[in-house]
PDB file of N, CA and C in Angstrom:
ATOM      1  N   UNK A   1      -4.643   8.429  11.798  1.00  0.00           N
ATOM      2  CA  UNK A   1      -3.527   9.073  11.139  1.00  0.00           C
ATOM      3  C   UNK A   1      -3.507   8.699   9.658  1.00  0.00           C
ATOM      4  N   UNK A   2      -2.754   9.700   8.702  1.00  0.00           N
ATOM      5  CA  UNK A   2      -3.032   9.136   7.572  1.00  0.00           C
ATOM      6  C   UNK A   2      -1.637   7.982   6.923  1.00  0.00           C
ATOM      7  N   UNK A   3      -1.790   7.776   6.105  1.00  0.00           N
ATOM      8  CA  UNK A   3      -1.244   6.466   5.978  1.00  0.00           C
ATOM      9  C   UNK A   3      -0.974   6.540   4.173  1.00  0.00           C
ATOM     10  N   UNK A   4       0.793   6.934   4.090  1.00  0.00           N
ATOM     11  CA  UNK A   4       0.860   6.771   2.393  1.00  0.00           C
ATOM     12  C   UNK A   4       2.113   6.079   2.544  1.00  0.00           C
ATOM     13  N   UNK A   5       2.259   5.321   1.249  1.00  0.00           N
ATOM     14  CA  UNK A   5       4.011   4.495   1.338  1.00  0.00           C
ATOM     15  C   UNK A   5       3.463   3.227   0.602  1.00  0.00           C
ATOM     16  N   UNK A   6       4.564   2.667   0.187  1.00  0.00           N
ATOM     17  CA  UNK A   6       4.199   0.989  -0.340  1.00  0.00           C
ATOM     18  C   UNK A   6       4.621   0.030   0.542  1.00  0.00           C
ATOM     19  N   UNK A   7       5.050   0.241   2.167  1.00  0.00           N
ATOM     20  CA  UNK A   7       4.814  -0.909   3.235  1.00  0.00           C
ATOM     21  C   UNK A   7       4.126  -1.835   3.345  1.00  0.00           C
ATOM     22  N   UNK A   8       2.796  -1.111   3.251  1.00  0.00           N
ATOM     23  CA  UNK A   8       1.650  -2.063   3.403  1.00  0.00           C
ATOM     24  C   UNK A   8       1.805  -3.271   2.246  1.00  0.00           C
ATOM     25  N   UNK A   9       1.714  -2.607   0.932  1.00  0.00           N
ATOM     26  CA  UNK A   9       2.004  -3.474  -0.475  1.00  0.00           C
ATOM     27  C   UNK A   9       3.169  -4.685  -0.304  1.00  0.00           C
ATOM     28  N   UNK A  10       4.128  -4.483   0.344  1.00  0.00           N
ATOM     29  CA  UNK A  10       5.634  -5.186   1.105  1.00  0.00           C
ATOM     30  C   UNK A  10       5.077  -6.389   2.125  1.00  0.00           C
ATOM     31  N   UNK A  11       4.292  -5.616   3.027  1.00  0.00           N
ATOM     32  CA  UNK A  11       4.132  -6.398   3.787  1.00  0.00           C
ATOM     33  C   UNK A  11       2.721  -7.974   3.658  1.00  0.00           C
ATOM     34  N   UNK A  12       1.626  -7.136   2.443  1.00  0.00           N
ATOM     35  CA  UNK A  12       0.700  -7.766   1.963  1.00  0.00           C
ATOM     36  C   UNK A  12       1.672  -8.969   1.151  1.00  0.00           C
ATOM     37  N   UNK A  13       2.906  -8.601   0.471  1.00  0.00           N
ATOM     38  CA  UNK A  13       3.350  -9.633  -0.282  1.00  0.00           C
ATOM     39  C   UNK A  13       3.908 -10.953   0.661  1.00  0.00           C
ATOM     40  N   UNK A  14       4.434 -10.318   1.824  1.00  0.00           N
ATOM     41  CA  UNK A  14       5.448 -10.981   2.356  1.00  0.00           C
ATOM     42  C   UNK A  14       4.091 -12.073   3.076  1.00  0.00           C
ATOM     43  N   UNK A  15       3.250 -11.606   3.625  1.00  0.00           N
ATOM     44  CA  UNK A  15       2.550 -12.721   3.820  1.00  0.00           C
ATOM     45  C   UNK A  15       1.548 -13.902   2.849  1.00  0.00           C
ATOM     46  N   UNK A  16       1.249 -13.081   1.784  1.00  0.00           N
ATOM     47  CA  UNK A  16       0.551 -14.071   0.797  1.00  0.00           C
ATOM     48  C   UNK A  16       2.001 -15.290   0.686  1.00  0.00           C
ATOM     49  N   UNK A  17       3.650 -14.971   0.852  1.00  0.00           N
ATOM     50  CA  UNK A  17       4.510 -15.913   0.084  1.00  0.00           C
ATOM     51  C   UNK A  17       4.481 -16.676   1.472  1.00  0.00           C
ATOM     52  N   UNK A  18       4.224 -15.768   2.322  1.00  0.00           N
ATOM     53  CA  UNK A  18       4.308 -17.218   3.899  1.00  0.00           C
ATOM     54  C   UNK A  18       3.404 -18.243   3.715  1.00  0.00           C
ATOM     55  N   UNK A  19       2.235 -17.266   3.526  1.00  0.00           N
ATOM     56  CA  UNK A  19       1.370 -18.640   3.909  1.00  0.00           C
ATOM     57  C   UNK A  19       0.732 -19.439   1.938  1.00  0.00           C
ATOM     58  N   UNK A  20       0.533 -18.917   0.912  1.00  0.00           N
ATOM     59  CA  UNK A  20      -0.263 -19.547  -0.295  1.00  0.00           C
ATOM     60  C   UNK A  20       0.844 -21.341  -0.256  1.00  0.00           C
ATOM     61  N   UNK A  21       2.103 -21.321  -0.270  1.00  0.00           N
ATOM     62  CA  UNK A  21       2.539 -22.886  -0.195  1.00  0.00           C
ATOM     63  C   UNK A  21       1.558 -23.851   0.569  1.00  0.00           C
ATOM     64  N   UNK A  22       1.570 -23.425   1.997  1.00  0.00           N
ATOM     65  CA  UNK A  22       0.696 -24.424   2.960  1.00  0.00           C
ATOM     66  C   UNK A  22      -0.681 -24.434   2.515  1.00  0.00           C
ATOM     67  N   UNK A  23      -1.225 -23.455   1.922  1.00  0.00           N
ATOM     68  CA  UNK A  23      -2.464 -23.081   1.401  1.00  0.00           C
ATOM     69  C   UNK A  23      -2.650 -24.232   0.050  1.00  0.00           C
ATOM     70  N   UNK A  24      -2.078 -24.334  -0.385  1.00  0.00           N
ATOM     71  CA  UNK A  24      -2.061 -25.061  -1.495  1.00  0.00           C
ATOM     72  C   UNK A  24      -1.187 -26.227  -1.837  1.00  0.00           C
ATOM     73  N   UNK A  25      -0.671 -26.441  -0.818  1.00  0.00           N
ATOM     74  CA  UNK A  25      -0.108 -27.872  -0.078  1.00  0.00           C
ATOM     75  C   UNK A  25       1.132 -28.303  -1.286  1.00  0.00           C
ATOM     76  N   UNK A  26       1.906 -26.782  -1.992  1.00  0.00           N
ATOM     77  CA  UNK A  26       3.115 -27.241  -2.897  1.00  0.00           C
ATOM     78  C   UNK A  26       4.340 -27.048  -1.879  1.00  0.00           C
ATOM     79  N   UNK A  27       5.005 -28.553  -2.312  1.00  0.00           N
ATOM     80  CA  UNK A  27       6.246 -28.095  -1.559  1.00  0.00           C
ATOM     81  C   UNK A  27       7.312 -27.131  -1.941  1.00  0.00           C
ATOM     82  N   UNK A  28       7.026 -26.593  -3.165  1.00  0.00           N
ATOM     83  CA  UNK A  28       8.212 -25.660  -3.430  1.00  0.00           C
ATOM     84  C   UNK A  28       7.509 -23.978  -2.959  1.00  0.00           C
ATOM     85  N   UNK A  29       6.221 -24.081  -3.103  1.00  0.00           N
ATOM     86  CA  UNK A  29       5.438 -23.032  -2.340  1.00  0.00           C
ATOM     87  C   UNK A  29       6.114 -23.164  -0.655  1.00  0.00           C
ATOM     88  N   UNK A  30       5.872 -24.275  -0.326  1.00  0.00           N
ATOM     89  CA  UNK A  30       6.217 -23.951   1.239  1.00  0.00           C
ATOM     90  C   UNK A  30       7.660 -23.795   1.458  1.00  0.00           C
ATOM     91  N   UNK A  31       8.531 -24.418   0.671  1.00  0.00           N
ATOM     92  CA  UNK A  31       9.944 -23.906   1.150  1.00  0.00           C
ATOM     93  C   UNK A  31       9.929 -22.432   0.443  1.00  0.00           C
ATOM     94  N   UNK A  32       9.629 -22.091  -0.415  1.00  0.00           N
ATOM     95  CA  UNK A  32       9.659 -20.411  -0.488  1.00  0.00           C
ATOM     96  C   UNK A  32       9.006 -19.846   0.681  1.00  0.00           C
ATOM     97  N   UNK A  33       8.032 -20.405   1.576  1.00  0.00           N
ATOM     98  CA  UNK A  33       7.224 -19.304   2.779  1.00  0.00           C
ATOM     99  C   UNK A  33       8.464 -19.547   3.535  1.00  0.00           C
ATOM    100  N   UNK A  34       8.849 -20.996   3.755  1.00  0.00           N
ATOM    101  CA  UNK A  34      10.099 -21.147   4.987  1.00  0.00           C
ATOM    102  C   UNK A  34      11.784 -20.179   4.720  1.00  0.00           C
ATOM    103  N   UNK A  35      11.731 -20.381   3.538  1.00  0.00           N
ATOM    104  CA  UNK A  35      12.967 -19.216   2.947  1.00  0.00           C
ATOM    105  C   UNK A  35      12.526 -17.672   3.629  1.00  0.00           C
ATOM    106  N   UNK A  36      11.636 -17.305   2.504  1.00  0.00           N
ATOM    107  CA  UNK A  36      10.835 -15.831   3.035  1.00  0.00           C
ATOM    108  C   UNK A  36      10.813 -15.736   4.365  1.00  0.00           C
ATOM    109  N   UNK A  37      10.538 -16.222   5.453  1.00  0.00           N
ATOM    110  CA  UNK A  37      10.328 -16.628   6.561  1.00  0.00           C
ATOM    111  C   UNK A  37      11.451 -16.496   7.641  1.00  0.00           C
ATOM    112  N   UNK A  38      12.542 -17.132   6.970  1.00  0.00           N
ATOM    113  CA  UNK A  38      13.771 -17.364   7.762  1.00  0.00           C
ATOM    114  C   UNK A  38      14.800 -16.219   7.039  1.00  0.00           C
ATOM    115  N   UNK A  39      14.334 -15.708   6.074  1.00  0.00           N
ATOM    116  CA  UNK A  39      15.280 -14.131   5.718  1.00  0.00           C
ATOM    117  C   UNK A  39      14.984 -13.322   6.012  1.00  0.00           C
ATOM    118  N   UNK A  40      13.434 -12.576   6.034  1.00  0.00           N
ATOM    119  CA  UNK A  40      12.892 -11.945   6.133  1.00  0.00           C
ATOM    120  C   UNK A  40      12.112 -11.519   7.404  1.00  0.00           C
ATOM    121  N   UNK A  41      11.891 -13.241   8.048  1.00  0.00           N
ATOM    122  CA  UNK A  41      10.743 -12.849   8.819  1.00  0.00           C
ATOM    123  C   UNK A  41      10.809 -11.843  10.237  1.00  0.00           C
ATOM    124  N   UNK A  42      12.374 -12.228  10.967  1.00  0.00           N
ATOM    125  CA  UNK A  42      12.506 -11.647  12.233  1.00  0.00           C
ATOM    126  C   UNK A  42      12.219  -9.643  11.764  1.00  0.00           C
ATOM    127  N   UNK A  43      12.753  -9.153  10.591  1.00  0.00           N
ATOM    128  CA  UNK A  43      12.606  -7.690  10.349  1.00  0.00           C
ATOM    129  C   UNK A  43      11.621  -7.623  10.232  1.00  0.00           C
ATOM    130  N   UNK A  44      10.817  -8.251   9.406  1.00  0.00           N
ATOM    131  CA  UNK A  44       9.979  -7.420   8.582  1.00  0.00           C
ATOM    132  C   UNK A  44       8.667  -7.730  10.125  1.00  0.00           C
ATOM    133  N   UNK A  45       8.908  -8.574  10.621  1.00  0.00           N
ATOM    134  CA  UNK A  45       7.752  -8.418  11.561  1.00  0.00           C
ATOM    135  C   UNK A  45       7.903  -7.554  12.720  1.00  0.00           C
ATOM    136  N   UNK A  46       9.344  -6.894  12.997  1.00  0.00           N
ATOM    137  CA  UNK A  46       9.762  -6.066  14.083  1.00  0.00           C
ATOM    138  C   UNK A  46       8.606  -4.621  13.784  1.00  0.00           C
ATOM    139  N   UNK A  47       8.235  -4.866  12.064  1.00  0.00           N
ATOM    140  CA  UNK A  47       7.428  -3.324  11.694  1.00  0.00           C
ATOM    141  C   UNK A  47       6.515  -3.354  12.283  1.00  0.00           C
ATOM    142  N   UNK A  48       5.958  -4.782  12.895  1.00  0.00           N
ATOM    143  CA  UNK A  48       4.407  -4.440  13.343  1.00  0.00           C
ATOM    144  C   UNK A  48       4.243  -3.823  14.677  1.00  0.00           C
ATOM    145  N   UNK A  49       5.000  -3.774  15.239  1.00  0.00           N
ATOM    146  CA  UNK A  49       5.420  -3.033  16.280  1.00  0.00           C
ATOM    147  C   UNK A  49       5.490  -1.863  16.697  1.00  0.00           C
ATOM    148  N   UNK A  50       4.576  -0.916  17.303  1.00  0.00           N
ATOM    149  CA  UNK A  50       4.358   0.420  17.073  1.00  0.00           C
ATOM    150  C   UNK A  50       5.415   1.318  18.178  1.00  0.00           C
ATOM    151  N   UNK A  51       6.458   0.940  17.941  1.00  0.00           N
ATOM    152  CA  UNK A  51       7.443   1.412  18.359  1.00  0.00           C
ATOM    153  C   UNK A  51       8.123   2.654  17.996  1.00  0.00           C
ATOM    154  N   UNK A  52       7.790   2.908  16.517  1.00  0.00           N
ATOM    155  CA  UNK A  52       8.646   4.295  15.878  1.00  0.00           C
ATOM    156  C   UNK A  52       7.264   5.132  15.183  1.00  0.00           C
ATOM    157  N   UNK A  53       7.690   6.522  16.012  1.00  0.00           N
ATOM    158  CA  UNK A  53       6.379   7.575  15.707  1.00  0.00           C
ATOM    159  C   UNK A  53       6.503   7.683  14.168  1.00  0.00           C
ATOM    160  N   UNK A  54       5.690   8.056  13.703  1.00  0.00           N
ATOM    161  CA  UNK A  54       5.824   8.153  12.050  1.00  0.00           C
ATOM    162  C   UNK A  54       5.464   6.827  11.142  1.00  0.00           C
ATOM    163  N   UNK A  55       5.611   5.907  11.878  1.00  0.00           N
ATOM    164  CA  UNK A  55       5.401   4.833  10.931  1.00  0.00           C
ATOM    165  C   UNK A  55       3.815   4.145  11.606  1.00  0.00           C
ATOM    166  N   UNK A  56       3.105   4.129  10.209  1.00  0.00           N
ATOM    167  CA  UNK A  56       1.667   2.675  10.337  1.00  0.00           C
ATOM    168  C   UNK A  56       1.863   1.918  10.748  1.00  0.00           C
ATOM    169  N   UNK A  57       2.314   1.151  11.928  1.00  0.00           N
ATOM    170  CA  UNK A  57       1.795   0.010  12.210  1.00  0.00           C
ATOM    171  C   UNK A  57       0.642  -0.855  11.435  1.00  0.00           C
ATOM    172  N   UNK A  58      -0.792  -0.131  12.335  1.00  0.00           N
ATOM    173  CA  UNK A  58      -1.982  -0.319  11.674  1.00  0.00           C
ATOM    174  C   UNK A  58      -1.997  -0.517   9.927  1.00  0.00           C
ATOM    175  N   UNK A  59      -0.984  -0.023   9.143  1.00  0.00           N
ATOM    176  CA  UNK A  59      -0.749  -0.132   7.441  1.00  0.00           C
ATOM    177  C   UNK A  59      -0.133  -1.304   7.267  1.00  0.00           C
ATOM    178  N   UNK A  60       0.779  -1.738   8.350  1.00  0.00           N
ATOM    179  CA  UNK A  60       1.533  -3.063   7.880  1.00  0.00           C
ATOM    180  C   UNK A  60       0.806  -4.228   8.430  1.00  0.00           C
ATOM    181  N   UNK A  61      -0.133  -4.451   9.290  1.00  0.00           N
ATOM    182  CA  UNK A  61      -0.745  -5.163   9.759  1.00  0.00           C
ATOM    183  C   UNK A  61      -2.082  -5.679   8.969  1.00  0.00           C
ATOM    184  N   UNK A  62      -2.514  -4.626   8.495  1.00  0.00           N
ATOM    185  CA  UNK A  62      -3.358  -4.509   7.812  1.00  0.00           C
ATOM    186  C   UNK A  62      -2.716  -5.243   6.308  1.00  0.00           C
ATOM    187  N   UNK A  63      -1.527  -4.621   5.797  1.00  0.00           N
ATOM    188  CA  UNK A  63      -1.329  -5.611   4.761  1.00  0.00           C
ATOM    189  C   UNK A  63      -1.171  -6.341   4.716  1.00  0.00           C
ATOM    190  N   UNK A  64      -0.384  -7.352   5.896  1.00  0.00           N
ATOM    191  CA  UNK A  64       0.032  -8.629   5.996  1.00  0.00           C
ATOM    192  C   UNK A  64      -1.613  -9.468   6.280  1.00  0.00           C
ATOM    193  N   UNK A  65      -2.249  -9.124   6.858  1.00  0.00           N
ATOM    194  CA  UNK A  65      -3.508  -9.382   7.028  1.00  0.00           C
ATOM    195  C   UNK A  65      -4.461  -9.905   5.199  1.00  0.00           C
ATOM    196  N   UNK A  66      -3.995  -8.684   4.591  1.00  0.00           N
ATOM    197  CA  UNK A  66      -4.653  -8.959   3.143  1.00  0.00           C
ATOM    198  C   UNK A  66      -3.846  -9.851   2.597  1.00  0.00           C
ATOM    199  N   UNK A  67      -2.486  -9.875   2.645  1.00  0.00           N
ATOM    200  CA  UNK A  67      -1.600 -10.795   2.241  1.00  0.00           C
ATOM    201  C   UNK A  67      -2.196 -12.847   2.453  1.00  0.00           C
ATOM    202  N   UNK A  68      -2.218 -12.575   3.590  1.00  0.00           N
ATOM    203  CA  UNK A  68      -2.680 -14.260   4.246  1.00  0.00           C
ATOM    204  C   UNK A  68      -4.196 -14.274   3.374  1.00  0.00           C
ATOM    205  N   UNK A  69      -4.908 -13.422   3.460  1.00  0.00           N
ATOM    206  CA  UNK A  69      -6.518 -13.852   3.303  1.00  0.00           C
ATOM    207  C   UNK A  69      -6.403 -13.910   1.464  1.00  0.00           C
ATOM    208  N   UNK A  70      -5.325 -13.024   0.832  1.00  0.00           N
ATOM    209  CA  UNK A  70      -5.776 -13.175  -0.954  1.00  0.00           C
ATOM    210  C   UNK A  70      -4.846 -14.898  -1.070  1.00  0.00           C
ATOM    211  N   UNK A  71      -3.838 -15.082   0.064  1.00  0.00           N
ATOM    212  CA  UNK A  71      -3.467 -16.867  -0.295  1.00  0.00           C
ATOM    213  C   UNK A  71      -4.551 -17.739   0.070  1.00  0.00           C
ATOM    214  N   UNK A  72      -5.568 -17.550   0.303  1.00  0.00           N
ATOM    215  CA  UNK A  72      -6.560 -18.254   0.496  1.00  0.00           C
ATOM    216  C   UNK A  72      -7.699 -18.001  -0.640  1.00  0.00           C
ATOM    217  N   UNK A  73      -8.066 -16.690  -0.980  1.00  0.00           N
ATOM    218  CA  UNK A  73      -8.798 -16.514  -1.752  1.00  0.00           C
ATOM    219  C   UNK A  73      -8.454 -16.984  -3.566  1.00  0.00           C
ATOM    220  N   UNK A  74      -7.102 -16.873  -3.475  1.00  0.00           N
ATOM    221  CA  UNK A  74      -6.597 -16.913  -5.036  1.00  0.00           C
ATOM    222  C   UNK A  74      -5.708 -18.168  -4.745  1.00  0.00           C
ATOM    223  N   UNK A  75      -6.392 -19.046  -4.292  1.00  0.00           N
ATOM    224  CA  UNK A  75      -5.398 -20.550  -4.337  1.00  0.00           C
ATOM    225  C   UNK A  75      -5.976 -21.114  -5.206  1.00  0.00           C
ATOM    226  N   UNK A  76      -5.448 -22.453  -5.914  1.00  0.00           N
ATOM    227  CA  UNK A  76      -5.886 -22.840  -7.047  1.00  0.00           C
ATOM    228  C   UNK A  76      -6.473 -24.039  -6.460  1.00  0.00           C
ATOM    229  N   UNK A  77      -8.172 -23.988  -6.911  1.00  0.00           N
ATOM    230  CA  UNK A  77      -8.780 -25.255  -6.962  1.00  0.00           C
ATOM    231  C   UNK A  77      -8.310 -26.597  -7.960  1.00  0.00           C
ATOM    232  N   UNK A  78      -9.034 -27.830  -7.547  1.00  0.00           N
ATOM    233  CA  UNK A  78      -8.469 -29.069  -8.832  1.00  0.00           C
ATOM    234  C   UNK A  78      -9.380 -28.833  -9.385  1.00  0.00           C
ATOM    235  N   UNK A  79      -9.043 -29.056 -10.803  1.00  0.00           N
ATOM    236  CA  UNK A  79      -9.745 -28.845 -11.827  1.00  0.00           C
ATOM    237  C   UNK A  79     -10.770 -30.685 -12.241  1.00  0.00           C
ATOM    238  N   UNK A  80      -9.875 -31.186 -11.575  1.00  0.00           N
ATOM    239  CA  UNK A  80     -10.592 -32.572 -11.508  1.00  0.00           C
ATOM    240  C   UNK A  80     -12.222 -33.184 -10.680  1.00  0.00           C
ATOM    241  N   UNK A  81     -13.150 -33.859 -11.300  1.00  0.00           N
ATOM    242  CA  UNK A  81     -14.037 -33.796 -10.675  1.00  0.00           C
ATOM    243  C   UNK A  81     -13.994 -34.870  -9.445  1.00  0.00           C
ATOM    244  N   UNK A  82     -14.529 -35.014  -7.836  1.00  0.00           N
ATOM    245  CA  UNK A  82     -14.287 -35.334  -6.941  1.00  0.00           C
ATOM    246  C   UNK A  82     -14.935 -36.863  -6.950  1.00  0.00           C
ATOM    247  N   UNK A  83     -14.250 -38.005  -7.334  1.00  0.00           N
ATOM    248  CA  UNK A  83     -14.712 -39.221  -7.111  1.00  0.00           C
ATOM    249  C   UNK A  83     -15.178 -39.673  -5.759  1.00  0.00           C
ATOM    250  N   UNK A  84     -16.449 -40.205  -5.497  1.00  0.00           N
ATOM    251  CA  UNK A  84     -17.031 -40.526  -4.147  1.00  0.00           C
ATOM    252  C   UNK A  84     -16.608 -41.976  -3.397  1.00  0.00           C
ATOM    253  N   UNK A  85     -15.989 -42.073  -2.353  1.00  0.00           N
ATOM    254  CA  UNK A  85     -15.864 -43.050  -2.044  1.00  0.00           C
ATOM    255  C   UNK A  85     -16.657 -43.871  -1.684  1.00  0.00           C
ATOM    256  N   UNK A  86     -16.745 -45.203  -1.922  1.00  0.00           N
ATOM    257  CA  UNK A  86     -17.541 -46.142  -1.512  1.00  0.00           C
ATOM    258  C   UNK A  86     -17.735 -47.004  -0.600  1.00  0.00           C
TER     259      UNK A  86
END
């Protein structure tokens, strides 16, 4: 089916803010995923649910999907070089 709307874009966001905190081990990152999470999370995940004709599922799944994998891809390395233990 075809698939137009900015859901997917919604839903890609909502998961990069769940998961990039734990990803990058900031605590103000992770209480924003746990905020996002605990406002957001029971709705916005009812979408993945292919319950209502007309709507992508497959579009929101798919974004939340890109969402988790760009908090992994675009997390910030240390810029520091890795001292070896002895």
């Amino acid at each position: 089916s075809n698939t137009a709307g900015a859901s997917g874009l919604i839903f890609g966001l909502f998961g990069y803010l769940l998961v990039s905190g734990f990803v990058e081990r900031r605590p103000l990152g992770v209480l924003a995923g746990v905020l996002v999470a605990a406002v957001w999370g029971g709705s916005i995940l009812a979408g993945l649910a292919p319950t209502q004709s007309g709507v992508s599922w497959q579009g929101h799944l798919i974004g939340l999907a890109a969402g988790v994998a760009a908090a992994f891809l675009l997390r910030r390395r240390p810029t520091h070089p890795r001292v070896p233990v002895v």
